[in-house]
N, C-alpha and C. Protein backbone atom coordinates (compact mmCIF):
# COMPACT_ATOMS: atom_id res chain seq x y z
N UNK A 1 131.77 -101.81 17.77
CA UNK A 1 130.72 -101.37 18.67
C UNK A 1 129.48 -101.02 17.85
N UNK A 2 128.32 -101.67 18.25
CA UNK A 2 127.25 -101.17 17.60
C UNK A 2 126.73 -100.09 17.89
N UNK A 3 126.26 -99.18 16.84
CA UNK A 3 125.86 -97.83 17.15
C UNK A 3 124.39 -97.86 17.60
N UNK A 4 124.15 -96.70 18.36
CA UNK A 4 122.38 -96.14 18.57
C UNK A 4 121.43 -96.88 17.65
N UNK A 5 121.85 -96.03 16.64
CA UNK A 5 121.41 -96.05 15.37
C UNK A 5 120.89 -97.48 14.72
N UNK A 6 122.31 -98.24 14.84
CA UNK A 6 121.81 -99.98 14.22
C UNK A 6 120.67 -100.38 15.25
N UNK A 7 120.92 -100.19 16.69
CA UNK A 7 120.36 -101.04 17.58
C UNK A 7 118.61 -100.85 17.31
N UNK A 8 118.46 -98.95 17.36
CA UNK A 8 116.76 -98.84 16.27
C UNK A 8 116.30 -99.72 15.27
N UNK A 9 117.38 -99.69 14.25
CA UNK A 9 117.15 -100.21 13.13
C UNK A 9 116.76 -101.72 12.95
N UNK A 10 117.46 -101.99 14.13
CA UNK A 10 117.06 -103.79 14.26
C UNK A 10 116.35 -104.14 15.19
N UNK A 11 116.16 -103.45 15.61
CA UNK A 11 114.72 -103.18 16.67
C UNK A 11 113.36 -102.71 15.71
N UNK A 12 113.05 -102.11 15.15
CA UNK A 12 112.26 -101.83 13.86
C UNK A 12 111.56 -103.19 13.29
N UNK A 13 113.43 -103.58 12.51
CA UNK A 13 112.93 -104.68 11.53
C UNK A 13 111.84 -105.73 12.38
N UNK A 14 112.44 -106.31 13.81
CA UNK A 14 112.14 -107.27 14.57
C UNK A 14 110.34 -106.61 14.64
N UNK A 15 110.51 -105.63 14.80
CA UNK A 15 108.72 -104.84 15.15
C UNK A 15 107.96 -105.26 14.19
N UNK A 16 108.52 -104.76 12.92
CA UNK A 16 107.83 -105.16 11.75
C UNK A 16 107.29 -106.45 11.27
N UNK A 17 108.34 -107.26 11.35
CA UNK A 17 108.47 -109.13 11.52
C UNK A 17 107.03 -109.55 12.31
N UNK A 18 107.43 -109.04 13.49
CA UNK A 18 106.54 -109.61 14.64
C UNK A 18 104.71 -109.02 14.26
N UNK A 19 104.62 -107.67 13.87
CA UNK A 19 103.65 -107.32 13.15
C UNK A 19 102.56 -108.05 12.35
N UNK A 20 103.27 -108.67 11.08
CA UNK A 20 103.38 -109.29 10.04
C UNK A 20 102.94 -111.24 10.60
N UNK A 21 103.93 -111.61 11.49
CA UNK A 21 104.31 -113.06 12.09
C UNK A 21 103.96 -112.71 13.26
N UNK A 22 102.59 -112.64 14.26
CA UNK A 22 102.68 -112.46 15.71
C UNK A 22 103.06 -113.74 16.54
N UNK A 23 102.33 -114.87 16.00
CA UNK A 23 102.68 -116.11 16.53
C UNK A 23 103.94 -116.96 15.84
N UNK A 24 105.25 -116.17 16.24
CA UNK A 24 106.36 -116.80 15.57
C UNK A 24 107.12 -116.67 16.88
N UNK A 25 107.54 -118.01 17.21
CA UNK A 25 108.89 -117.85 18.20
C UNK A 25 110.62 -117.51 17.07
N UNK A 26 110.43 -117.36 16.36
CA UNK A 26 111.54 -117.10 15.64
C UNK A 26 110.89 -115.81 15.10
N UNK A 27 112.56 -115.45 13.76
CA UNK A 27 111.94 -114.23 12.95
C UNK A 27 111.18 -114.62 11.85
N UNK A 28 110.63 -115.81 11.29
CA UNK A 28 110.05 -116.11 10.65
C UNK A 28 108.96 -117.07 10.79
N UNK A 29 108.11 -117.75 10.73
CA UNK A 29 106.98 -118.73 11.10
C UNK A 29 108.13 -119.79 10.57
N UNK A 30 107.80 -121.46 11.47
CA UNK A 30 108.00 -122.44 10.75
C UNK A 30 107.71 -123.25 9.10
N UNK A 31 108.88 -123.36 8.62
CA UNK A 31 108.26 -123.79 7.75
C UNK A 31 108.33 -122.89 6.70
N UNK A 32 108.73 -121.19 6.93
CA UNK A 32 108.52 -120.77 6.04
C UNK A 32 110.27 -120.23 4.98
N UNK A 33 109.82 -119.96 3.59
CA UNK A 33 111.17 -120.41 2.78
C UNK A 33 110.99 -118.72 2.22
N UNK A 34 112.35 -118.78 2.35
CA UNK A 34 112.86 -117.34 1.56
C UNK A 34 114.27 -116.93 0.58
N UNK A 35 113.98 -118.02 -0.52
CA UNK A 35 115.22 -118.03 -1.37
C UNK A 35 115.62 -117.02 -1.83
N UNK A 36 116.90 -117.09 -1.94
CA UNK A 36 117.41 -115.94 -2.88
C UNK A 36 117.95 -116.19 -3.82
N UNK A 37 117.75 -115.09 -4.22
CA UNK A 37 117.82 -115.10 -5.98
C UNK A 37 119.04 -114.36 -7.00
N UNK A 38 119.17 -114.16 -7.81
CA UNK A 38 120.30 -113.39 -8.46
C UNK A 38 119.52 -112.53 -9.63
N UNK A 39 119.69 -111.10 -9.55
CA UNK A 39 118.85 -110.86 -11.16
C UNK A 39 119.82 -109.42 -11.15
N UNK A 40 119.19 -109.43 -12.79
CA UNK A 40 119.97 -107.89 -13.69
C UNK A 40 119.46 -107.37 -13.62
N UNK A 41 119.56 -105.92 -12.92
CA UNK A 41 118.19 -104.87 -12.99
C UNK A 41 119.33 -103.74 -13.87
N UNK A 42 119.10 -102.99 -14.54
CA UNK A 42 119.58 -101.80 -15.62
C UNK A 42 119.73 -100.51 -14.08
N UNK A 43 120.91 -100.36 -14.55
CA UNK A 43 121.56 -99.01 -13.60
C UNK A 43 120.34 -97.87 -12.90
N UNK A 44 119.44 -97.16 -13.96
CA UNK A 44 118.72 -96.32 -13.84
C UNK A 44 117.81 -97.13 -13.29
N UNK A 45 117.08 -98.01 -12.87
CA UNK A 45 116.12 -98.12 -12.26
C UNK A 45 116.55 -98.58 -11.45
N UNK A 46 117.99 -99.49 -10.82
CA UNK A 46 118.40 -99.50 -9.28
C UNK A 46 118.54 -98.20 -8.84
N UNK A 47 118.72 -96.92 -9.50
CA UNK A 47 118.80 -95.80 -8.66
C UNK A 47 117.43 -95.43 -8.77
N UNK A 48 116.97 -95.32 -9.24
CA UNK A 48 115.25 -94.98 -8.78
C UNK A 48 114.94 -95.71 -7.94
N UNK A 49 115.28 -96.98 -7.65
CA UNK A 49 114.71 -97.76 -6.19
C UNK A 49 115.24 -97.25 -5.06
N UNK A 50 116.71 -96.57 -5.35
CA UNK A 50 117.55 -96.62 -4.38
C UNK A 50 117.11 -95.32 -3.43
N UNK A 51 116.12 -94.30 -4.56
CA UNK A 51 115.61 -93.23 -3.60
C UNK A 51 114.61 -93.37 -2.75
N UNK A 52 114.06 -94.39 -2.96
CA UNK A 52 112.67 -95.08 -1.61
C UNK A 52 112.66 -95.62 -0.58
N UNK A 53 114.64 -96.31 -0.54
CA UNK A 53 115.23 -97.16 0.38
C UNK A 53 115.76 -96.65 1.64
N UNK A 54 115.52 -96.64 2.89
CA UNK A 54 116.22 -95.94 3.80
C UNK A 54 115.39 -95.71 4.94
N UNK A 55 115.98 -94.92 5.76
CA UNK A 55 115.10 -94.42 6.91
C UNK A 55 114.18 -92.80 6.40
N UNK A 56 112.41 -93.45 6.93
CA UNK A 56 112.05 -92.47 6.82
C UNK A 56 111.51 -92.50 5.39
N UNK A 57 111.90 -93.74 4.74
CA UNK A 57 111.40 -93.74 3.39
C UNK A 57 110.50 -95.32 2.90
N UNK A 58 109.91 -95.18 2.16
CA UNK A 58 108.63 -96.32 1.63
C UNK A 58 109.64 -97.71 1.76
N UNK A 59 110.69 -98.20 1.77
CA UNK A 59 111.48 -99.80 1.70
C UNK A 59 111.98 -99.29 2.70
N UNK A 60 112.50 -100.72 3.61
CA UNK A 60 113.52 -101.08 4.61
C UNK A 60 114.47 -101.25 3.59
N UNK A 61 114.91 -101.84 2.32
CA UNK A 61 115.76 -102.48 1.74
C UNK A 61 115.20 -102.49 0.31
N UNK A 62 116.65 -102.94 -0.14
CA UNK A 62 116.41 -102.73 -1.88
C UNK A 62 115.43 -104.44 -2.13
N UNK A 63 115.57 -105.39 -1.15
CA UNK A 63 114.84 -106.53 -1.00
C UNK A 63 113.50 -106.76 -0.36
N UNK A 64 113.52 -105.89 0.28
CA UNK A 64 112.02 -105.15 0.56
C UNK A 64 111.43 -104.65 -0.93
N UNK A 65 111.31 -103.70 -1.26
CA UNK A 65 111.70 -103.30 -2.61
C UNK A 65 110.91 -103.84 -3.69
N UNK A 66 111.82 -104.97 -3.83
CA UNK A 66 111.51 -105.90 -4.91
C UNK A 66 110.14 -106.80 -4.46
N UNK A 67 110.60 -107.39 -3.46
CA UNK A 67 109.18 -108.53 -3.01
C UNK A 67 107.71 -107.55 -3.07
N UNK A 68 107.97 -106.19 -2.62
CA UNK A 68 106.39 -105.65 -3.08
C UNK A 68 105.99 -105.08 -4.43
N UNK A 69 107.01 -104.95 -5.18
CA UNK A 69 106.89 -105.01 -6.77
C UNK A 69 106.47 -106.29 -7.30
N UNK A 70 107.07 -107.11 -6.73
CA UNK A 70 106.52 -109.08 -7.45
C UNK A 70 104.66 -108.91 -6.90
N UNK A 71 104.82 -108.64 -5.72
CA UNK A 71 103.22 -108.54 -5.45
C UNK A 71 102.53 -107.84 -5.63
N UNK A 72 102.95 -106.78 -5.92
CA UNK A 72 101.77 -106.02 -6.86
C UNK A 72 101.39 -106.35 -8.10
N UNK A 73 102.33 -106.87 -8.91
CA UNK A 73 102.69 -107.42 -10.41
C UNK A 73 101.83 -108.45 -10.14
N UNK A 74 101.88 -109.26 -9.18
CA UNK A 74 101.11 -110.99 -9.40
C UNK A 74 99.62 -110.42 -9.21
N UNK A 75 99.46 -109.41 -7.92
CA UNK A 75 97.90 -109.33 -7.94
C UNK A 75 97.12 -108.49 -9.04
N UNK A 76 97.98 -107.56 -9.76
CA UNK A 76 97.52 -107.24 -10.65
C UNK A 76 96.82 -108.09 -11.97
N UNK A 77 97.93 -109.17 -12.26
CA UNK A 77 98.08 -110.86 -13.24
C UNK A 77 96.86 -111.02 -12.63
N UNK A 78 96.74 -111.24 -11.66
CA UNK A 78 95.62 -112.12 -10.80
C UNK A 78 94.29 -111.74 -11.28
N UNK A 79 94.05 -110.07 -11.26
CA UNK A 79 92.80 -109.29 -11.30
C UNK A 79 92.93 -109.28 -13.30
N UNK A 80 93.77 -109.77 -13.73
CA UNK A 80 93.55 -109.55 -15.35
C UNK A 80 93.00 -111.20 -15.36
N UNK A 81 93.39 -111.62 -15.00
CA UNK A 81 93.27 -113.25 -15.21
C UNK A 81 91.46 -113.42 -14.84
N UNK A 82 90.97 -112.84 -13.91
CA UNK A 82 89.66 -113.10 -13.23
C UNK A 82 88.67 -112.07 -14.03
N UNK A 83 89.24 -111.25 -14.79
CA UNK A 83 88.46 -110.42 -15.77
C UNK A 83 88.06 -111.24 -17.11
N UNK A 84 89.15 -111.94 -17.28
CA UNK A 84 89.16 -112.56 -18.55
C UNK A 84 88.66 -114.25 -18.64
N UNK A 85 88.56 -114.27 -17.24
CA UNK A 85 87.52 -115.60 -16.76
C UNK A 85 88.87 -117.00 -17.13
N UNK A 86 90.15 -116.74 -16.95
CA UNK A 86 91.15 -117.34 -16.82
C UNK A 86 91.16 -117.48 -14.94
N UNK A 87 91.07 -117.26 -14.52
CA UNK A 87 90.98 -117.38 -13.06
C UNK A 87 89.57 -116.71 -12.18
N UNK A 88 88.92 -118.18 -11.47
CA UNK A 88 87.39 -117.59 -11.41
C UNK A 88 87.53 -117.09 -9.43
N UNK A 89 88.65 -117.83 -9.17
CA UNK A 89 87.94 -117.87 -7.24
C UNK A 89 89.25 -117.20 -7.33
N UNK A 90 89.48 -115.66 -6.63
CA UNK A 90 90.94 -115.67 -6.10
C UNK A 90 91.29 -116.27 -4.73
N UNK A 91 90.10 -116.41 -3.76
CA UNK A 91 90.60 -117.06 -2.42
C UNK A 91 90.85 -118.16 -2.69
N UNK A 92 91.11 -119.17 -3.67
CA UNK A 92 91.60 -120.20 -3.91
C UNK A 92 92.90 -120.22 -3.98
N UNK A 93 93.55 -119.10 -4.83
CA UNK A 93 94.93 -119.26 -4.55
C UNK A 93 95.45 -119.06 -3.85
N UNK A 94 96.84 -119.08 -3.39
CA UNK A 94 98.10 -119.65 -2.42
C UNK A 94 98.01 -117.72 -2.08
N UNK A 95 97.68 -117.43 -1.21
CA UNK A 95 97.75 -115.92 -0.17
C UNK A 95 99.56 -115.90 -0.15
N UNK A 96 99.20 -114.37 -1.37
CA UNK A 96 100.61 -113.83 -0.91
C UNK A 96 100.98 -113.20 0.10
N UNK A 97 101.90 -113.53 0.85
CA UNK A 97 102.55 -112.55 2.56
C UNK A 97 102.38 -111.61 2.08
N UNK A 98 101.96 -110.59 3.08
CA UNK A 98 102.19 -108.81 2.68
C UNK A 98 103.77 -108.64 3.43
């Protein structure tokens, strides 16, 4: 039996999705790819993620998580790259999803 509780929770995610994707008849736009991956993260910093994760807290998920760490990391790359005249137009590149 699904609880209260899940039925919020996946009611949320779907809010969020739709937020993000308004013109999606699915939970994702056509077309769009979301591989997964395998990686080693060191004990102490999965538990430092693990305190942000939850209800009521900054991640939906430890995969939430990660994808806004890659994007902060790339736009940061991005803004070193355009300082250093290694990258001149950023609206040229490929728009990362928020």
């Amino acid at each position: 039996m699904i609880l209260l509780s899940q039925i919020i929770k996946i009611l949320a995610f779907y809010a969020l999705v739709l937020k993000y994707y308004p013109n999606t008849t699915g939970v994702f736009p056509e077309g769009y790819k979301m591989p997964k991956i395998s990686v080693e993260i060191p004990q102490h910093i999965l538990d430092d993620l693990n305190e942000h994760i939850g209800d009521d807290k900054k991640f939906v998920n430890l995969s939430d998580s990660i994808r806004t760490a890659c994007r902060k990391m790339l736009d940061m790359m991005d803004e070193i790259d355009r300082r250093h005249g290694r990258l001149k137009d950023l609206s040229k590149k490929k728009r990362r999803s928020r």
